[in-house]
Protein backbone atom coordinates (compact mmCIF):
# COMPACT_ATOMS: atom_id res chain seq x y z
CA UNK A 1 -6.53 -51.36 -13.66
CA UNK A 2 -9.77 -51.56 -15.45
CA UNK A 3 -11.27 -49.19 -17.69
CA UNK A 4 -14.31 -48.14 -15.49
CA UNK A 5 -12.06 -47.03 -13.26
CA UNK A 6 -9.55 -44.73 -15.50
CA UNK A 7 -13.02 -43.59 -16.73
CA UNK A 8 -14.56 -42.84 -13.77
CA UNK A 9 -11.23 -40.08 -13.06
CA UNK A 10 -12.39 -38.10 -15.78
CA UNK A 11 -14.66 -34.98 -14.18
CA UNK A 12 -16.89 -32.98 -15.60
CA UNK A 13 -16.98 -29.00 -15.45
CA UNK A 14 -20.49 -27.40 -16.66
CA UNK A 15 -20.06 -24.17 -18.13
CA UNK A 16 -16.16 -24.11 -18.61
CA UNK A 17 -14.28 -22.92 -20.20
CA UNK A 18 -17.50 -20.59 -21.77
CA UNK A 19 -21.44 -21.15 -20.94
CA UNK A 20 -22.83 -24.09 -22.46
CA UNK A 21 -19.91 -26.03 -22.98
CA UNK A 22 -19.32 -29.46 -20.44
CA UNK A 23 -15.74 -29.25 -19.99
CA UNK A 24 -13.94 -32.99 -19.91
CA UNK A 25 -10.67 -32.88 -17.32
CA UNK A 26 -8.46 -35.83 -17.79
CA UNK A 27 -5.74 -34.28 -14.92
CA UNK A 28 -7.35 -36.41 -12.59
CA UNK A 29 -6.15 -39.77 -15.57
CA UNK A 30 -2.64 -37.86 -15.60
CA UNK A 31 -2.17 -38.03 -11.87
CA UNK A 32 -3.11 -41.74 -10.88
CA UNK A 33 -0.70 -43.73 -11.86
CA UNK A 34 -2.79 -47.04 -12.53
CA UNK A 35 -5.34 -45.16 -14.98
CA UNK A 36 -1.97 -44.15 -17.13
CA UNK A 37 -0.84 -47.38 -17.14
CA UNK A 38 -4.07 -48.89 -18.43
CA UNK A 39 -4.21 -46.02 -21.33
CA UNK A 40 -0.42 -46.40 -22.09
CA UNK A 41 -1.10 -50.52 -21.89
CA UNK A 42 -4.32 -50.28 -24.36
CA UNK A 43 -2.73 -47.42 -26.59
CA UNK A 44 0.39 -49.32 -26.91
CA UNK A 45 -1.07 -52.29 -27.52
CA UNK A 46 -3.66 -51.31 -30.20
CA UNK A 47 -0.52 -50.27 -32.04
CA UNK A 48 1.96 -53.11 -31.41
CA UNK A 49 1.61 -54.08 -35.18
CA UNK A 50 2.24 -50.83 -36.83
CA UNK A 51 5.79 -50.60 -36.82
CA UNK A 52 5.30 -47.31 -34.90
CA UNK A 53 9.04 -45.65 -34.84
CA UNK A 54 7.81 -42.09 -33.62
CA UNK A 55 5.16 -40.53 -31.75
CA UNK A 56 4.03 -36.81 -32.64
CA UNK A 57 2.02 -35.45 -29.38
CA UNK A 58 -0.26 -32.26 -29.87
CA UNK A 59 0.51 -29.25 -27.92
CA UNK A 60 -0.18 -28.88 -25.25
CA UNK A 61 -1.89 -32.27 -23.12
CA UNK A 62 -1.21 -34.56 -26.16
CA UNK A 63 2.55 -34.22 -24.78
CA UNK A 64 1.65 -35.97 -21.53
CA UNK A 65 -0.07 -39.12 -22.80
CA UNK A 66 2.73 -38.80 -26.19
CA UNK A 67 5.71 -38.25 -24.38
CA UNK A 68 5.06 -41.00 -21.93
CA UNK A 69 3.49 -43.24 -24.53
CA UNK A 70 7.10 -43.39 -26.70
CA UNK A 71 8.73 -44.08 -23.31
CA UNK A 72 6.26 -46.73 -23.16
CA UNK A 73 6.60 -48.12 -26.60
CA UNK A 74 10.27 -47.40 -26.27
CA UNK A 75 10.15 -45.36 -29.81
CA UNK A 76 11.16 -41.56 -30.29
CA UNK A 77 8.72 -38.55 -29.52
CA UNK A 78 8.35 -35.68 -31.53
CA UNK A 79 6.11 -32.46 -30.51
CA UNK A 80 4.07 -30.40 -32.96
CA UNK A 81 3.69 -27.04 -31.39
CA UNK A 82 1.94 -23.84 -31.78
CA UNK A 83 3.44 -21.18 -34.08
CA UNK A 84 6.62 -19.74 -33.33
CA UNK A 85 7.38 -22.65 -30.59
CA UNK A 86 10.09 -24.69 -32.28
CA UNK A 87 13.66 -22.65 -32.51
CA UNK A 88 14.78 -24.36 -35.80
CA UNK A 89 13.25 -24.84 -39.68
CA UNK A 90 9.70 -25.68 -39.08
CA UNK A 91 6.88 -27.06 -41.65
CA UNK A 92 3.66 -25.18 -40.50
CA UNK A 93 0.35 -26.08 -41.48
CA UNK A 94 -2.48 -23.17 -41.18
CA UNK A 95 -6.68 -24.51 -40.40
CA UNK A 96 -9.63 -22.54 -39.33
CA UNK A 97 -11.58 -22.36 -35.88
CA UNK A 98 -14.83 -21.31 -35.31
CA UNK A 99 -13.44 -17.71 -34.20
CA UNK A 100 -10.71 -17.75 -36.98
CA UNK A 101 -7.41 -19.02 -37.80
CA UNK A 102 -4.57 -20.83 -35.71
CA UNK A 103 -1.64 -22.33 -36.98
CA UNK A 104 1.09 -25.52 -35.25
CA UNK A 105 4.44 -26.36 -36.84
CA UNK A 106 6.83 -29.68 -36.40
CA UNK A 107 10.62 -29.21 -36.74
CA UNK A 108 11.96 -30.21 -40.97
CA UNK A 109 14.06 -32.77 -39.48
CA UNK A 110 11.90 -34.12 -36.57
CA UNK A 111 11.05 -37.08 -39.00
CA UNK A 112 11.65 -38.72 -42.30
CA UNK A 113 10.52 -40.67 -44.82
CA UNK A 114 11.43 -44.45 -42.83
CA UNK A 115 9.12 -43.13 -39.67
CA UNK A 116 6.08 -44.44 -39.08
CA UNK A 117 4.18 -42.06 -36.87
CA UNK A 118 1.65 -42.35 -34.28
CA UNK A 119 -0.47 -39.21 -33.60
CA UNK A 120 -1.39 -38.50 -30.21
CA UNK A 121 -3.61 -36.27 -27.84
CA UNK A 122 -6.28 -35.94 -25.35
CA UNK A 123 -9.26 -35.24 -26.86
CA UNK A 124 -10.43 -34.77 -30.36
CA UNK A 125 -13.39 -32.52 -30.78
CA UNK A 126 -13.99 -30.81 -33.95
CA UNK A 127 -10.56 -32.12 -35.84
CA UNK A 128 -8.90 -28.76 -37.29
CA UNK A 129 -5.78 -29.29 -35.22
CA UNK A 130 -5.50 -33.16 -35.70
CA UNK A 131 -6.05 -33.06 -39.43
CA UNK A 132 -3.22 -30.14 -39.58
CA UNK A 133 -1.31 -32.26 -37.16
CA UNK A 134 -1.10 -35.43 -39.63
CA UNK A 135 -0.96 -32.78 -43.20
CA UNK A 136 2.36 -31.97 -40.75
CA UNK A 137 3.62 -35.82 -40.66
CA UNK A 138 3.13 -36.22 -44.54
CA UNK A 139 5.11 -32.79 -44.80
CA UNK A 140 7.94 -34.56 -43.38
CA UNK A 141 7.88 -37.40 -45.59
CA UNK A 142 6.91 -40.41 -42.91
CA UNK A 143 3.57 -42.79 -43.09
CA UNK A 144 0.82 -41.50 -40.41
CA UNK A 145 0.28 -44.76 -38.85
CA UNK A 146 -2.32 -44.37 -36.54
CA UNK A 147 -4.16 -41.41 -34.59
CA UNK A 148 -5.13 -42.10 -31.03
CA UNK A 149 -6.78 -40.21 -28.16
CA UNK A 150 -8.13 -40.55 -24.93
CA UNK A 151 -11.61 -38.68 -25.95
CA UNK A 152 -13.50 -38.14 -28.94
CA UNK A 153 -16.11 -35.42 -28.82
CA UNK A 154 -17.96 -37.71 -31.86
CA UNK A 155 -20.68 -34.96 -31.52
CA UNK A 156 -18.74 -32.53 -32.82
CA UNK A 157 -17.78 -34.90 -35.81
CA UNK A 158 -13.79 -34.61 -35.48
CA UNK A 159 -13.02 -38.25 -36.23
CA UNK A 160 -15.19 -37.77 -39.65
CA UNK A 161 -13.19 -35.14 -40.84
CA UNK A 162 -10.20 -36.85 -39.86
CA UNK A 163 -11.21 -40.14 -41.51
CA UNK A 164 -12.01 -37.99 -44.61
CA UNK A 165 -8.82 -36.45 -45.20
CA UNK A 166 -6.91 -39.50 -43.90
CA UNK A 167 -9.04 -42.06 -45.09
CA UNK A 168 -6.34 -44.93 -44.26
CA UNK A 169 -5.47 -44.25 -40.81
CA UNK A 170 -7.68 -45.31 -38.05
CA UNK A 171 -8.66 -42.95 -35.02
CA UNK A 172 -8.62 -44.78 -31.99
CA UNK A 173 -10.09 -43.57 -28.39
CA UNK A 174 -9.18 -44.91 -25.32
CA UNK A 175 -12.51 -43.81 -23.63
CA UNK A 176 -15.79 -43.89 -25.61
């Protein structure tokens, strides 16, 4: 499987979900079975050195490419869900959007201090929820090792406000 044609899955809706807006779909990467092995292969082995011992996927598509990415790397998975998701003790980390605020919390005891954690989702556009995701690792006590995702919306400058507030921890896209 090359990358072209993983790529090449990914279509492009004008105008969705509002006007103006070119909507990215990566079902069409979920459902062929080649393009997930070539972004489980390159994800996994990007991060072969990192001592990776969980995965935390974002709700709700950063559970796909997580959840089968630990079965990949044969390490634990972890989800950090929207507020009032989890049934038991939950951290929960507030950030603004452009229309207000929003809110995802991880379990207390989903990780600890020995974990090294691997943030995952599908696209990273303007970086509230993925710099709330890793304040959520930290809460927990374990080392954010790592955020990767299939897209990076650089325009919207996500992966510089995630580099400033993580400045140690590399954001790495499968698709440029």
């Amino acid at each position: 499987m090359s990358r072209e044609h993983a790529e090449s899955l990914i279509v492009e809706i004008a105008d969705y979900p509002t006007p103006g807006v070119l909507f990215k779909d990566l079902t069409p990467v979920f459902s062929d079975p080649d393009a997930m092995a070539y972004v489980l292969d390159v994800c996994a082995k990007h991060f072969a050195d990192r001592k990776v011992t969980k995965i935390a996927g974002i709700e709700a598509r950063g559970f796909m490419v997580g959840a089968a990415l630990a079965s990949h790397m044969g390490v634990g998975f972890v989800p950090i869900r929207k507020k009032g998701k989890l049934p038991r003790e939950t951290f929960r980390v507030e950030y603004s959007l452009e229309y207000g605020q929003d809110a995802i919390e991880i379990h207390r005891d989903a990780l600890s201090n020995d974990d090294h954690v691997l943030l995952v989702d599908d696209v990273l556009a303007t970086g509230g929820t993925a710099c709330a995701a890793g304040q959520l690792v930290e809460l927990c006590g374990a080392t954010l090792s790592g955020f990767a995702v299939l897209l990076n919306l650089e325009f919207l400058g996500g992966d510089k406000k995630f580099e400033e507030t993580f400045p140690d921890t590399e954001v790495f896209t499968v698709f440029g």
